[in-house]
Each structure stands twice: as C-alpha cells, then as structure tokens.
PDB file of N, CA and C in Angstrom:
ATOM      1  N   UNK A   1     216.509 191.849 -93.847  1.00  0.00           N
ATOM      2  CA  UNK A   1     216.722 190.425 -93.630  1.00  0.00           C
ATOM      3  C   UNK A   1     216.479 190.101 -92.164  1.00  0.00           C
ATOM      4  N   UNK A   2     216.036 188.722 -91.992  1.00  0.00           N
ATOM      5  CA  UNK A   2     215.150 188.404 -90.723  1.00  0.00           C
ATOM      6  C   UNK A   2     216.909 188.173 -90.115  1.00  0.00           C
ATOM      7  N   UNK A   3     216.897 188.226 -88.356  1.00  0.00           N
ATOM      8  CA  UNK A   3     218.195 187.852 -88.134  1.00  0.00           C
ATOM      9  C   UNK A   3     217.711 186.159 -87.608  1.00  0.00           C
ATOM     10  N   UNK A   4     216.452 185.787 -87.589  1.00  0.00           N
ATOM     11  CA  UNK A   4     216.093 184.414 -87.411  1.00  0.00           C
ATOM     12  C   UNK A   4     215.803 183.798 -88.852  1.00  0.00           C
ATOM     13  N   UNK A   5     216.786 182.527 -88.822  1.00  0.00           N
ATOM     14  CA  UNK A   5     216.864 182.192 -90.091  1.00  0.00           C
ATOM     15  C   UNK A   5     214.903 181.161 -90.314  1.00  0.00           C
ATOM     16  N   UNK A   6     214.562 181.757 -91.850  1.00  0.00           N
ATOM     17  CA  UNK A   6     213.321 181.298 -92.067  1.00  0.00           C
ATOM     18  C   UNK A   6     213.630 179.634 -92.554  1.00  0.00           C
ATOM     19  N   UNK A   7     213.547 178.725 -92.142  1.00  0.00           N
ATOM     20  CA  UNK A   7     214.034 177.303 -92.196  1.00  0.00           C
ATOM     21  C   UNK A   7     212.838 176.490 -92.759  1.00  0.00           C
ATOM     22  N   UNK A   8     212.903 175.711 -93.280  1.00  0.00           N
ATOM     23  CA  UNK A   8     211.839 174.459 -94.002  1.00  0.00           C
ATOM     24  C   UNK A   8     211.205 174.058 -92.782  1.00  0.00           C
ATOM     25  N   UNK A   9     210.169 173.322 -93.536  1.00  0.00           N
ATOM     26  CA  UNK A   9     209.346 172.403 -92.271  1.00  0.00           C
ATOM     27  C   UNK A   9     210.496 171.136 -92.035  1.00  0.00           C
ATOM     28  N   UNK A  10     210.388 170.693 -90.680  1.00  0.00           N
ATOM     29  CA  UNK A  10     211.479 169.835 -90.356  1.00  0.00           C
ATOM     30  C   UNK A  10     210.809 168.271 -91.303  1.00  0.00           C
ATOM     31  N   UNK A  11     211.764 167.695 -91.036  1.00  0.00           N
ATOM     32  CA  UNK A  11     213.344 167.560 -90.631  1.00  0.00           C
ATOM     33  C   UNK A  11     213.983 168.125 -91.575  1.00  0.00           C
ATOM     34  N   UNK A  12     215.676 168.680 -90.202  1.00  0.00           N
ATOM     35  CA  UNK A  12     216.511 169.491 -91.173  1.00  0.00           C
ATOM     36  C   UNK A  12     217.773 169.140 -90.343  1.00  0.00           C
ATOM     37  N   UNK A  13     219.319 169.577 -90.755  1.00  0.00           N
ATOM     38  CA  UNK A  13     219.819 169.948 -89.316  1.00  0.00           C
ATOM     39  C   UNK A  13     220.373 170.822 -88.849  1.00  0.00           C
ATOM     40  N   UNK A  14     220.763 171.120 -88.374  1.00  0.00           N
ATOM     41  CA  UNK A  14     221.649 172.616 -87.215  1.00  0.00           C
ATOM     42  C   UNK A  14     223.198 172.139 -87.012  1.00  0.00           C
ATOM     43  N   UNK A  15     223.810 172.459 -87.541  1.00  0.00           N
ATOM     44  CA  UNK A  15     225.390 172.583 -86.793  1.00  0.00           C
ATOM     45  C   UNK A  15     225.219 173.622 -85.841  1.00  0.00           C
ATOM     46  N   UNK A  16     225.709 173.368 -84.530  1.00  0.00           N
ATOM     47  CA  UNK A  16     225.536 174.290 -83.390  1.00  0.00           C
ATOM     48  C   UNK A  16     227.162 174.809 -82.895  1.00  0.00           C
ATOM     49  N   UNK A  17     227.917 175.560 -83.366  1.00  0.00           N
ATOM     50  CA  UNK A  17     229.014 176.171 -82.958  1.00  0.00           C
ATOM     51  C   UNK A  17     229.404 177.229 -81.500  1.00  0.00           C
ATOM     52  N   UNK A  18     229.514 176.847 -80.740  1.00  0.00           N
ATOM     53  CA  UNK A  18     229.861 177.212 -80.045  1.00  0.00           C
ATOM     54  C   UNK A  18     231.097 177.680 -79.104  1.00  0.00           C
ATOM     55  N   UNK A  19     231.368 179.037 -79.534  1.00  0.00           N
ATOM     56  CA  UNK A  19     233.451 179.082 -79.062  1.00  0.00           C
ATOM     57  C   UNK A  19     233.358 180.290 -77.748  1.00  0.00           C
ATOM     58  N   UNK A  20     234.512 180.257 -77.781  1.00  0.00           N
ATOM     59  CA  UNK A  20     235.313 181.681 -76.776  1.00  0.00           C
ATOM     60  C   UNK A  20     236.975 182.018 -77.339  1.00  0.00           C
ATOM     61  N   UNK A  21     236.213 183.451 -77.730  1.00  0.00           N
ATOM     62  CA  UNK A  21     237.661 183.831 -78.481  1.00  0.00           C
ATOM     63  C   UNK A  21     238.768 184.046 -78.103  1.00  0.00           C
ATOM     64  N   UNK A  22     240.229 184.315 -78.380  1.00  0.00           N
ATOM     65  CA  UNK A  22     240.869 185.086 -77.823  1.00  0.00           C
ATOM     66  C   UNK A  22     241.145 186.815 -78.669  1.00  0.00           C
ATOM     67  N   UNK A  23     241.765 187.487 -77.177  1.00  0.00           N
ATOM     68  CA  UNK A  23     241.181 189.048 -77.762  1.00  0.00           C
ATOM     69  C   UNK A  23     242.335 189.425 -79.238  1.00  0.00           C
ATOM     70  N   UNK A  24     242.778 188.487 -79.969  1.00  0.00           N
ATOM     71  CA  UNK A  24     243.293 188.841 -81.583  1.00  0.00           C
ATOM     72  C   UNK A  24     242.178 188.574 -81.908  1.00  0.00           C
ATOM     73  N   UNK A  25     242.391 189.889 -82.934  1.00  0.00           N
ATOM     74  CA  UNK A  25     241.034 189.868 -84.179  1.00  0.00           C
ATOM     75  C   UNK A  25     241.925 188.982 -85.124  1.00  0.00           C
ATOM     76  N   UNK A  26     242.878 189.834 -85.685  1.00  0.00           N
ATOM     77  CA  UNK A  26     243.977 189.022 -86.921  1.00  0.00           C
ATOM     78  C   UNK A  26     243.144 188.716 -88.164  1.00  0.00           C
ATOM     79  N   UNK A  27     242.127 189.416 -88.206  1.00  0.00           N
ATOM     80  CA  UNK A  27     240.780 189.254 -89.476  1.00  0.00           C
ATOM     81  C   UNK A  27     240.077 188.266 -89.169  1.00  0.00           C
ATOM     82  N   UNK A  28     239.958 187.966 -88.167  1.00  0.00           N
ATOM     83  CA  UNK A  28     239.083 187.347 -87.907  1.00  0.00           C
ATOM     84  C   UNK A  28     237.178 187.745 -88.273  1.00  0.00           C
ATOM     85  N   UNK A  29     236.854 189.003 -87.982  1.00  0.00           N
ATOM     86  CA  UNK A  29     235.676 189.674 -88.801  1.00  0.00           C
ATOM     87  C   UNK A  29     235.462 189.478 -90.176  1.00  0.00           C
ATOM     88  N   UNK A  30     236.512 189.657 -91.164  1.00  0.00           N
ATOM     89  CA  UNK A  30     236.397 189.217 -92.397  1.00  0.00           C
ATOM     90  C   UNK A  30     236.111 187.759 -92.670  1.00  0.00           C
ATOM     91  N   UNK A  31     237.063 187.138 -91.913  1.00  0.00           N
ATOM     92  CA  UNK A  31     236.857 185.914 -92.402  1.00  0.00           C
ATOM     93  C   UNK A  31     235.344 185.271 -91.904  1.00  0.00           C
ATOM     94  N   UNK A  32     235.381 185.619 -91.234  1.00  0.00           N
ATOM     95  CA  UNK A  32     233.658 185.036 -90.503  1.00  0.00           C
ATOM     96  C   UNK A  32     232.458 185.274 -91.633  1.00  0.00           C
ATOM     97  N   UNK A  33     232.348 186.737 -91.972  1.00  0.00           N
ATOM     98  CA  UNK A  33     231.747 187.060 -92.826  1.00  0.00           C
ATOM     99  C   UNK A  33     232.015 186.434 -94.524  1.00  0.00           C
ATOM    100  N   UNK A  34     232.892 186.071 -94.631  1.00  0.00           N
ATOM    101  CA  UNK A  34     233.186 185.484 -95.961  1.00  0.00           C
ATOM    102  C   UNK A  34     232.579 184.076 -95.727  1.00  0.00           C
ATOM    103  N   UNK A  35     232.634 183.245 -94.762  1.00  0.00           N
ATOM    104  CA  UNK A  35     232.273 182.018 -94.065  1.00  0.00           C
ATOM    105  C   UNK A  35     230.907 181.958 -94.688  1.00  0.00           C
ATOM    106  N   UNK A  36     229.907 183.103 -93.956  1.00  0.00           N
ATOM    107  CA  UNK A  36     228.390 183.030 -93.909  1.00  0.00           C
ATOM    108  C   UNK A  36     228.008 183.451 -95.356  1.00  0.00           C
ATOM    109  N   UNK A  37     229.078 183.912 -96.245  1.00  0.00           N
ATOM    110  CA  UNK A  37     229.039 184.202 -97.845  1.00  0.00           C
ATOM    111  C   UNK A  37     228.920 182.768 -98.674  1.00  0.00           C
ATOM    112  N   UNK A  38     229.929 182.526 -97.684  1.00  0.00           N
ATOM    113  CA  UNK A  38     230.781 181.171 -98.886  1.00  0.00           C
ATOM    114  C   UNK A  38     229.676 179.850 -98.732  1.00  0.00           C
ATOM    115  N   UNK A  39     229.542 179.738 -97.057  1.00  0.00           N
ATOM    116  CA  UNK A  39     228.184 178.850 -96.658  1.00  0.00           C
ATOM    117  C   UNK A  39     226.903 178.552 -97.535  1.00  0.00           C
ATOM    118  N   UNK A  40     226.289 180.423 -97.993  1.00  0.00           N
ATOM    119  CA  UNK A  40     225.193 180.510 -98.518  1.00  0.00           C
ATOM    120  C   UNK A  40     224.852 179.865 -99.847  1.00  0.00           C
ATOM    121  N   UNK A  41     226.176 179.130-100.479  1.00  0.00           N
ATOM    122  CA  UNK A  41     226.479 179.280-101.675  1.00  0.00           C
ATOM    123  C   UNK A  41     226.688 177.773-101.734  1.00  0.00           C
ATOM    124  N   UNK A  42     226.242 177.080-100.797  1.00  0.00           N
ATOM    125  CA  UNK A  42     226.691 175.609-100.493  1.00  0.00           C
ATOM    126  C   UNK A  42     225.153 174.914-100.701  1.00  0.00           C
ATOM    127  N   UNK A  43     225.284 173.594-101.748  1.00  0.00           N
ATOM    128  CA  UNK A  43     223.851 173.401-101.703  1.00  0.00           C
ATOM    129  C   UNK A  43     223.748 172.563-100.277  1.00  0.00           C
ATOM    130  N   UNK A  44     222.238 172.687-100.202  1.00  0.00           N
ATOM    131  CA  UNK A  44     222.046 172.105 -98.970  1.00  0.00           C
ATOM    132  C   UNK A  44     221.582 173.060 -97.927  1.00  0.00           C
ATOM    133  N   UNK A  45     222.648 174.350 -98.018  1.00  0.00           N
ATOM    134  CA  UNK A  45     222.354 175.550 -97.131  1.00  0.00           C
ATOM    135  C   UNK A  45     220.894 175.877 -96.521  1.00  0.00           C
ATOM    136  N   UNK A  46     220.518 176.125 -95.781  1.00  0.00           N
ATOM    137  CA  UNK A  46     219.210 176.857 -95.246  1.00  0.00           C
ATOM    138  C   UNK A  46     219.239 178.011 -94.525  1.00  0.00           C
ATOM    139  N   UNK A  47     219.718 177.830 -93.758  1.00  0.00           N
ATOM    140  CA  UNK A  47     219.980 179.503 -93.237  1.00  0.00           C
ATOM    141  C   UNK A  47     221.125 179.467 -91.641  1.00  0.00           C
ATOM    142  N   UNK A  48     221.592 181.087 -91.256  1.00  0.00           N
ATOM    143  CA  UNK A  48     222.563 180.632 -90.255  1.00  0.00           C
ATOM    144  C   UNK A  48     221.795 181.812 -89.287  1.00  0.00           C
ATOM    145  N   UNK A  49     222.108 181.549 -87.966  1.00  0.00           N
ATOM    146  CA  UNK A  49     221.721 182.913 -87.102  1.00  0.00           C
ATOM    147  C   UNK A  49     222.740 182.494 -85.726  1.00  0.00           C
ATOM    148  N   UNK A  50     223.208 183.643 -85.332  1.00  0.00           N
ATOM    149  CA  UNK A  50     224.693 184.114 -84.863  1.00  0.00           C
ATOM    150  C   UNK A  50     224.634 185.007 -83.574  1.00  0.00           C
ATOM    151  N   UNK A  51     225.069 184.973 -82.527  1.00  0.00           N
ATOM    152  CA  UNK A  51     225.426 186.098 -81.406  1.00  0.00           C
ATOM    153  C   UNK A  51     226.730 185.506 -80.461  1.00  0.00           C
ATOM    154  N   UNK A  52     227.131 186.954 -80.069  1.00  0.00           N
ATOM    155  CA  UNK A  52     228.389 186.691 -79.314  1.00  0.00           C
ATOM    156  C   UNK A  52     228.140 188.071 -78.159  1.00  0.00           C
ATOM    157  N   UNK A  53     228.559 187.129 -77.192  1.00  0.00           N
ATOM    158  CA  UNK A  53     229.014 187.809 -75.661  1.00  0.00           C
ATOM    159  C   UNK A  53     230.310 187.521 -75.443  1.00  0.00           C
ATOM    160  N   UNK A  54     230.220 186.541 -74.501  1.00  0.00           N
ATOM    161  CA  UNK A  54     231.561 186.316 -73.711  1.00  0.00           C
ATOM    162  C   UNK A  54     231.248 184.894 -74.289  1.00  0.00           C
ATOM    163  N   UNK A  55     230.713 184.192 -74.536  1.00  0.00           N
ATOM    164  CA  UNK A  55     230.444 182.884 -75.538  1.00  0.00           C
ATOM    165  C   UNK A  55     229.641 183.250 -76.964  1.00  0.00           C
ATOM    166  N   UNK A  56     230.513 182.732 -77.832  1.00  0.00           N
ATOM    167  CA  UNK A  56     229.931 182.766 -79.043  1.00  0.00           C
ATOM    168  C   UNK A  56     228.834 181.542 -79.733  1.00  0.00           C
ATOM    169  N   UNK A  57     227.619 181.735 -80.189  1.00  0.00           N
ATOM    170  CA  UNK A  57     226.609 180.063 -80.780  1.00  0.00           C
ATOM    171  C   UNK A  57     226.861 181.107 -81.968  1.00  0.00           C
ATOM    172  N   UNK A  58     227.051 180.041 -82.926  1.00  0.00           N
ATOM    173  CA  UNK A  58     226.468 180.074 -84.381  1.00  0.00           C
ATOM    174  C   UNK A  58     225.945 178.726 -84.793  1.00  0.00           C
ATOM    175  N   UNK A  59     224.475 178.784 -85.262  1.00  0.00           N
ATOM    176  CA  UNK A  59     223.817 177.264 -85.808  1.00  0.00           C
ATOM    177  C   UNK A  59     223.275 178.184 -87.210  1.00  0.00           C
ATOM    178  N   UNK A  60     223.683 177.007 -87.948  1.00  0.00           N
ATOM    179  CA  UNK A  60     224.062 176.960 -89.249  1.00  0.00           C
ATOM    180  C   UNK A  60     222.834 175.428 -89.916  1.00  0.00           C
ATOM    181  N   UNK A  61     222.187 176.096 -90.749  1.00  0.00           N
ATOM    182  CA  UNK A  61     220.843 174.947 -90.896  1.00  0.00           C
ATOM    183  C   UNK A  61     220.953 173.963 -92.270  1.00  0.00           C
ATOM    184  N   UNK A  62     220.818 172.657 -92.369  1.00  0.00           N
ATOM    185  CA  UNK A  62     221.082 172.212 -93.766  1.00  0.00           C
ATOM    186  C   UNK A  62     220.213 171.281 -93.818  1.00  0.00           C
ATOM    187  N   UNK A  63     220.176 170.711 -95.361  1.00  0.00           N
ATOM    188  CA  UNK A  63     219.166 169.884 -95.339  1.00  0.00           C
ATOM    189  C   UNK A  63     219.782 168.359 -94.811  1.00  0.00           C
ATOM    190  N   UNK A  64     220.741 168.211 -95.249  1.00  0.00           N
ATOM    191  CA  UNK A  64     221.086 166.921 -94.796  1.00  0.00           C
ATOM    192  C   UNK A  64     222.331 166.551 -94.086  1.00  0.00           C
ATOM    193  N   UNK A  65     222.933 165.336 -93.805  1.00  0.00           N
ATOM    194  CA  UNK A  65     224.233 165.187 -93.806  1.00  0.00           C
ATOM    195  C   UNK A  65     225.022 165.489 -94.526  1.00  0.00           C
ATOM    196  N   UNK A  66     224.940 164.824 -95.846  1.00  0.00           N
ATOM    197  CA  UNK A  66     225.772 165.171 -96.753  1.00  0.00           C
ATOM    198  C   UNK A  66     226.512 166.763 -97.377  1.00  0.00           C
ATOM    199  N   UNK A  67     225.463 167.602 -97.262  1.00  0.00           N
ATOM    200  CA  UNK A  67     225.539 168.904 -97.553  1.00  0.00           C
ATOM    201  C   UNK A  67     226.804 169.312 -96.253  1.00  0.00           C
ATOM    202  N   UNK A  68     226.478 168.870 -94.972  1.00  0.00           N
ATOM    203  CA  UNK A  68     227.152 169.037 -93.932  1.00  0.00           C
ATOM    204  C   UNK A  68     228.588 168.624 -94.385  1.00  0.00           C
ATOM    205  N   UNK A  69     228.665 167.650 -94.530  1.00  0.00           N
ATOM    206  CA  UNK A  69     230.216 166.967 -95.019  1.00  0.00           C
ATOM    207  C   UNK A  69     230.631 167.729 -95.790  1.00  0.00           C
ATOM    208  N   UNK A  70     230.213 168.145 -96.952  1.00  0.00           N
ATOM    209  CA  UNK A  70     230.480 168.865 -98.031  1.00  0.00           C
ATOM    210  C   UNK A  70     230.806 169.962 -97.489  1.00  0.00           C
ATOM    211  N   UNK A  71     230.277 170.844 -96.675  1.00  0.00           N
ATOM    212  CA  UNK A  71     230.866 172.529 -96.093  1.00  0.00           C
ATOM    213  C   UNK A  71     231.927 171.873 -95.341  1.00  0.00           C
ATOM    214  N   UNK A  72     232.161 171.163 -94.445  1.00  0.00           N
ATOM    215  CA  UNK A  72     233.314 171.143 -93.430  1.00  0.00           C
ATOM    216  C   UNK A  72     234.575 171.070 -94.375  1.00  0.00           C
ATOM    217  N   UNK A  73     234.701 170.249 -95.544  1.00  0.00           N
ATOM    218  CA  UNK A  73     235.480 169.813 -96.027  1.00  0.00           C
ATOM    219  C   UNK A  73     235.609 170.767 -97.432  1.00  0.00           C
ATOM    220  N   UNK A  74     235.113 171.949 -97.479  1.00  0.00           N
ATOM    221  CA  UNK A  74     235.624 173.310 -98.290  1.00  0.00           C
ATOM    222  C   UNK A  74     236.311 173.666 -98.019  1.00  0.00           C
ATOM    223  N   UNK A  75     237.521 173.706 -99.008  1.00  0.00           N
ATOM    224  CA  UNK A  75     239.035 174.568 -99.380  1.00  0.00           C
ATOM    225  C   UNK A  75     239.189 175.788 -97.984  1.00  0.00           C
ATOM    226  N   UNK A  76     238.186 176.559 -98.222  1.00  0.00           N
ATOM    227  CA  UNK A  76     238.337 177.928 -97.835  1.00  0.00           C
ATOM    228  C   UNK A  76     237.919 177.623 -96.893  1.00  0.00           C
ATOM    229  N   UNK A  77     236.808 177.120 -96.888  1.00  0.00           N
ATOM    230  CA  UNK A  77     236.825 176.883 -94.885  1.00  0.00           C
ATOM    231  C   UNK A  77     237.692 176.307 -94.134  1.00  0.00           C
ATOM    232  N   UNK A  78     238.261 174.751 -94.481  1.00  0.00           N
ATOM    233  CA  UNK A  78     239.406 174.361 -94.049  1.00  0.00           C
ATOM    234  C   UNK A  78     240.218 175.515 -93.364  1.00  0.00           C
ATOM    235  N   UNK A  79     240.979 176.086 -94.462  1.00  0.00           N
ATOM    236  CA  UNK A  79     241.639 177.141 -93.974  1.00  0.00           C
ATOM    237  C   UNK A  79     241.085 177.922 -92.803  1.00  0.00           C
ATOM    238  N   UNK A  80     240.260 178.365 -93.016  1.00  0.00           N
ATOM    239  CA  UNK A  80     239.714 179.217 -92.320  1.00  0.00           C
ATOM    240  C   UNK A  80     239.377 178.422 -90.465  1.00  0.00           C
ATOM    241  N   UNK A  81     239.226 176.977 -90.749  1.00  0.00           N
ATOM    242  CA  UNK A  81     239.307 176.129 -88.984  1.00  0.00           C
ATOM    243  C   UNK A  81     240.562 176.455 -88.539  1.00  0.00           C
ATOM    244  N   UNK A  82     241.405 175.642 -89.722  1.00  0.00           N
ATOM    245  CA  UNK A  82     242.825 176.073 -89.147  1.00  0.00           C
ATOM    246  C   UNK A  82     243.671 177.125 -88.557  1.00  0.00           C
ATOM    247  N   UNK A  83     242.760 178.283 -88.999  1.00  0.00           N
ATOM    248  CA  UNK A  83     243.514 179.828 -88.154  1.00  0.00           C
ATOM    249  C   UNK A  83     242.536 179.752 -87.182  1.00  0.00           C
ATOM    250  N   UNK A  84     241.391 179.125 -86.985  1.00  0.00           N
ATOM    251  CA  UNK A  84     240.319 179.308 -85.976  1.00  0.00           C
ATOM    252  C   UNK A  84     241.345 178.431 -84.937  1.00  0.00           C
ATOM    253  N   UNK A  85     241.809 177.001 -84.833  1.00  0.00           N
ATOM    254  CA  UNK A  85     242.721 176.810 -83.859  1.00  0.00           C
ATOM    255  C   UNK A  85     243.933 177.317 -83.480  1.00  0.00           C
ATOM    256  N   UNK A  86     244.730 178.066 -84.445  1.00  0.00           N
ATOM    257  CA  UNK A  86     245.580 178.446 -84.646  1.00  0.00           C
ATOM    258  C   UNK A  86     245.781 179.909 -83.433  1.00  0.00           C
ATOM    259  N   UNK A  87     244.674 180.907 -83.804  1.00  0.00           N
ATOM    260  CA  UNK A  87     244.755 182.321 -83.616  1.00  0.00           C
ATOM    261  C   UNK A  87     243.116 182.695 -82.895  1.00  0.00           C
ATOM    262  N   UNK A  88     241.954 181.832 -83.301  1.00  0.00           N
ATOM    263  CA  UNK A  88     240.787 183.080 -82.788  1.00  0.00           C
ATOM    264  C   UNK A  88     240.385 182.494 -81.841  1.00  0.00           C
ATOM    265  N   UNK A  89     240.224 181.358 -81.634  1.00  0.00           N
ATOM    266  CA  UNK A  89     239.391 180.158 -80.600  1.00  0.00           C
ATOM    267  C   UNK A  89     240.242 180.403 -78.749  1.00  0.00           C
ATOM    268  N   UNK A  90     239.978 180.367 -78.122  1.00  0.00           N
ATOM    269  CA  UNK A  90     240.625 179.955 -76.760  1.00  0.00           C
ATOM    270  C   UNK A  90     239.871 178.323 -76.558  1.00  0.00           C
ATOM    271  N   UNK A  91     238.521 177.958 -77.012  1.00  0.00           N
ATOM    272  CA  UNK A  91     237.615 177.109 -76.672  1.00  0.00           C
ATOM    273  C   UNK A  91     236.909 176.859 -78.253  1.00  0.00           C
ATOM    274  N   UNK A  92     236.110 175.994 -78.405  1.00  0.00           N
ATOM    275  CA  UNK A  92     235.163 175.548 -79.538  1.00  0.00           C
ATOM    276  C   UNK A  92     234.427 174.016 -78.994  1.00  0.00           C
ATOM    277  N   UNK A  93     233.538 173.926 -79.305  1.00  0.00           N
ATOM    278  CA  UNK A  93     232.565 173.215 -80.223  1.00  0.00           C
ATOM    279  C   UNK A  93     231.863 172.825 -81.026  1.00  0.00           C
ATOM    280  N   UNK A  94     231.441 171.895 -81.789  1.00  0.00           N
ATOM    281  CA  UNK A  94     231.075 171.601 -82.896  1.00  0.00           C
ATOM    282  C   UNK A  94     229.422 170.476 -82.130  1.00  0.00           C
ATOM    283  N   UNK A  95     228.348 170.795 -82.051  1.00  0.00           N
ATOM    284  CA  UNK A  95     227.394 170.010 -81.968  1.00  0.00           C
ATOM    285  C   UNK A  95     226.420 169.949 -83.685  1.00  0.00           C
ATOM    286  N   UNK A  96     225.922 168.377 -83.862  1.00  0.00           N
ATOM    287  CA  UNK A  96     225.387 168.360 -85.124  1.00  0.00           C
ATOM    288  C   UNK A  96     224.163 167.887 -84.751  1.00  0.00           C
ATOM    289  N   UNK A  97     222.565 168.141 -84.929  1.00  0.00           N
ATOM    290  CA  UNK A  97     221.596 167.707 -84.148  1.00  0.00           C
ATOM    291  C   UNK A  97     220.711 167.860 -85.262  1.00  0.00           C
ATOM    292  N   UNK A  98     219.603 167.018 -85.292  1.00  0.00           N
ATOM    293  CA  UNK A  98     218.788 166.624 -86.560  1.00  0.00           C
ATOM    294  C   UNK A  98     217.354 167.411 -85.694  1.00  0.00           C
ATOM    295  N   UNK A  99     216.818 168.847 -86.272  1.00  0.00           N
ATOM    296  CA  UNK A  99     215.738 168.930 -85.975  1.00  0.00           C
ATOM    297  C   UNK A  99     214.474 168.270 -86.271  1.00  0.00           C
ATOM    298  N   UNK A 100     213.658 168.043 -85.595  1.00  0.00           N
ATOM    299  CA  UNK A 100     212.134 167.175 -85.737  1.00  0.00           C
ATOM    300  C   UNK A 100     211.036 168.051 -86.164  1.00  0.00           C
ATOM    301  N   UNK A 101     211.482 169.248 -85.032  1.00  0.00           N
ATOM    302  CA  UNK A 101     210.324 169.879 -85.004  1.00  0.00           C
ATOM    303  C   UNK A 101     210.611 171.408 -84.876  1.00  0.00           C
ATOM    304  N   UNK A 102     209.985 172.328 -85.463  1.00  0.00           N
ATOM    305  CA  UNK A 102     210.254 173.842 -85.087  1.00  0.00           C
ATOM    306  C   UNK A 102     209.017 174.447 -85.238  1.00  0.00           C
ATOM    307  N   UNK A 103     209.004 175.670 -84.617  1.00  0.00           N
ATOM    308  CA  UNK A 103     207.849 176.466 -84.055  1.00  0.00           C
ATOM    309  C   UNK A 103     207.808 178.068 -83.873  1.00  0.00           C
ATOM    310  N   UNK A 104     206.834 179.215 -84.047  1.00  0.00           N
ATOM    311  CA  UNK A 104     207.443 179.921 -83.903  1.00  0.00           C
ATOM    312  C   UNK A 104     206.183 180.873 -84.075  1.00  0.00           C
ATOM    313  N   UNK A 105     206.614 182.211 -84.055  1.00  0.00           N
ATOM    314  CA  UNK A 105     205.906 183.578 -84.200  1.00  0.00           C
ATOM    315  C   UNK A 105     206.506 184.422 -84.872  1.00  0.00           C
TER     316      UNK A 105
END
C-alpha cells in the first residue's frame, strides 16, 4: 500500500489535522488505528496519509462536505475526540480546505 494516498482528480477535500501529544499513550495507538479503519468505511472516504515528529499532520481526503459532517459526528469517533482532549492532545487543529488541483509523480 502506497503511504501517499491515490486521490480522484480534483475537486475533493482534505481535513488537515494537526496536534502535539502528550507523553500518555493510554491506547492511544489503538485507537488511532481503529480511526483510519472506521474512516475507510465512511462513504465519501478517499484516502488518509499521516506522520509524526514532535508535531503530528494527518489529512484525511473526501469527496465532499457532507461525507465530512458525517465522520466528525460518528459514535466512535466522537468518543474517540473526547479522550483526544481529555488525555492525548497537549495542542490540535482541525483545518478543512477544498482541493482544486493536485499533481504528482
């Protein structure tokens, strides 16, 4: 599997996540991974691609708004923000940006 997600011809959009953790895991690994499970399974989905240093991006690709609304507002994810403020986050962001155009090799 590509770790660059293979995405439609635009337009599409990107949720752009961007945090800084604190050093509790508290399952935090599991749950992330159940996230990018549970995501895949969301219509609308397109693809997600992920890295972490000392700042974490995850952009997460969909076709529309609506699909967007629809993941934020899943049961299990819910939960899953709520321990994110709760226990993993020190910092977060949430950017939502409508791609035009993409390019690539």
């Amino acid at each position: 599997m590509s770790k660059i997600a293979q995405t439609p011809q635009a337009p599409y959009y990107a949720v752009i996540f961007t945090s800084t953790r604190t050093d509790d895991d508290n399952g935090y690994g599991i749950t992330a991974q159940r996230m990018v499970e549970l995501a895949q399974q969301q219509p609308g989905f397109l693809g997600i691609e992920s890295a972490r240093e000392d700042v974490g991006i995850t952009v997460s690709y969909w076709q529309d708004l609506p699909s967007i609304r629809a993941w934020k507002s899943n049961t299990e994810h819910l939960q899953a923000q709520k321990k994110g403020r709760s226990d993993w986050y020190d910092a977060f962001k949430v950017r939502i940006a409508k791609v035009e155009r993409d390019y690539g090799l």
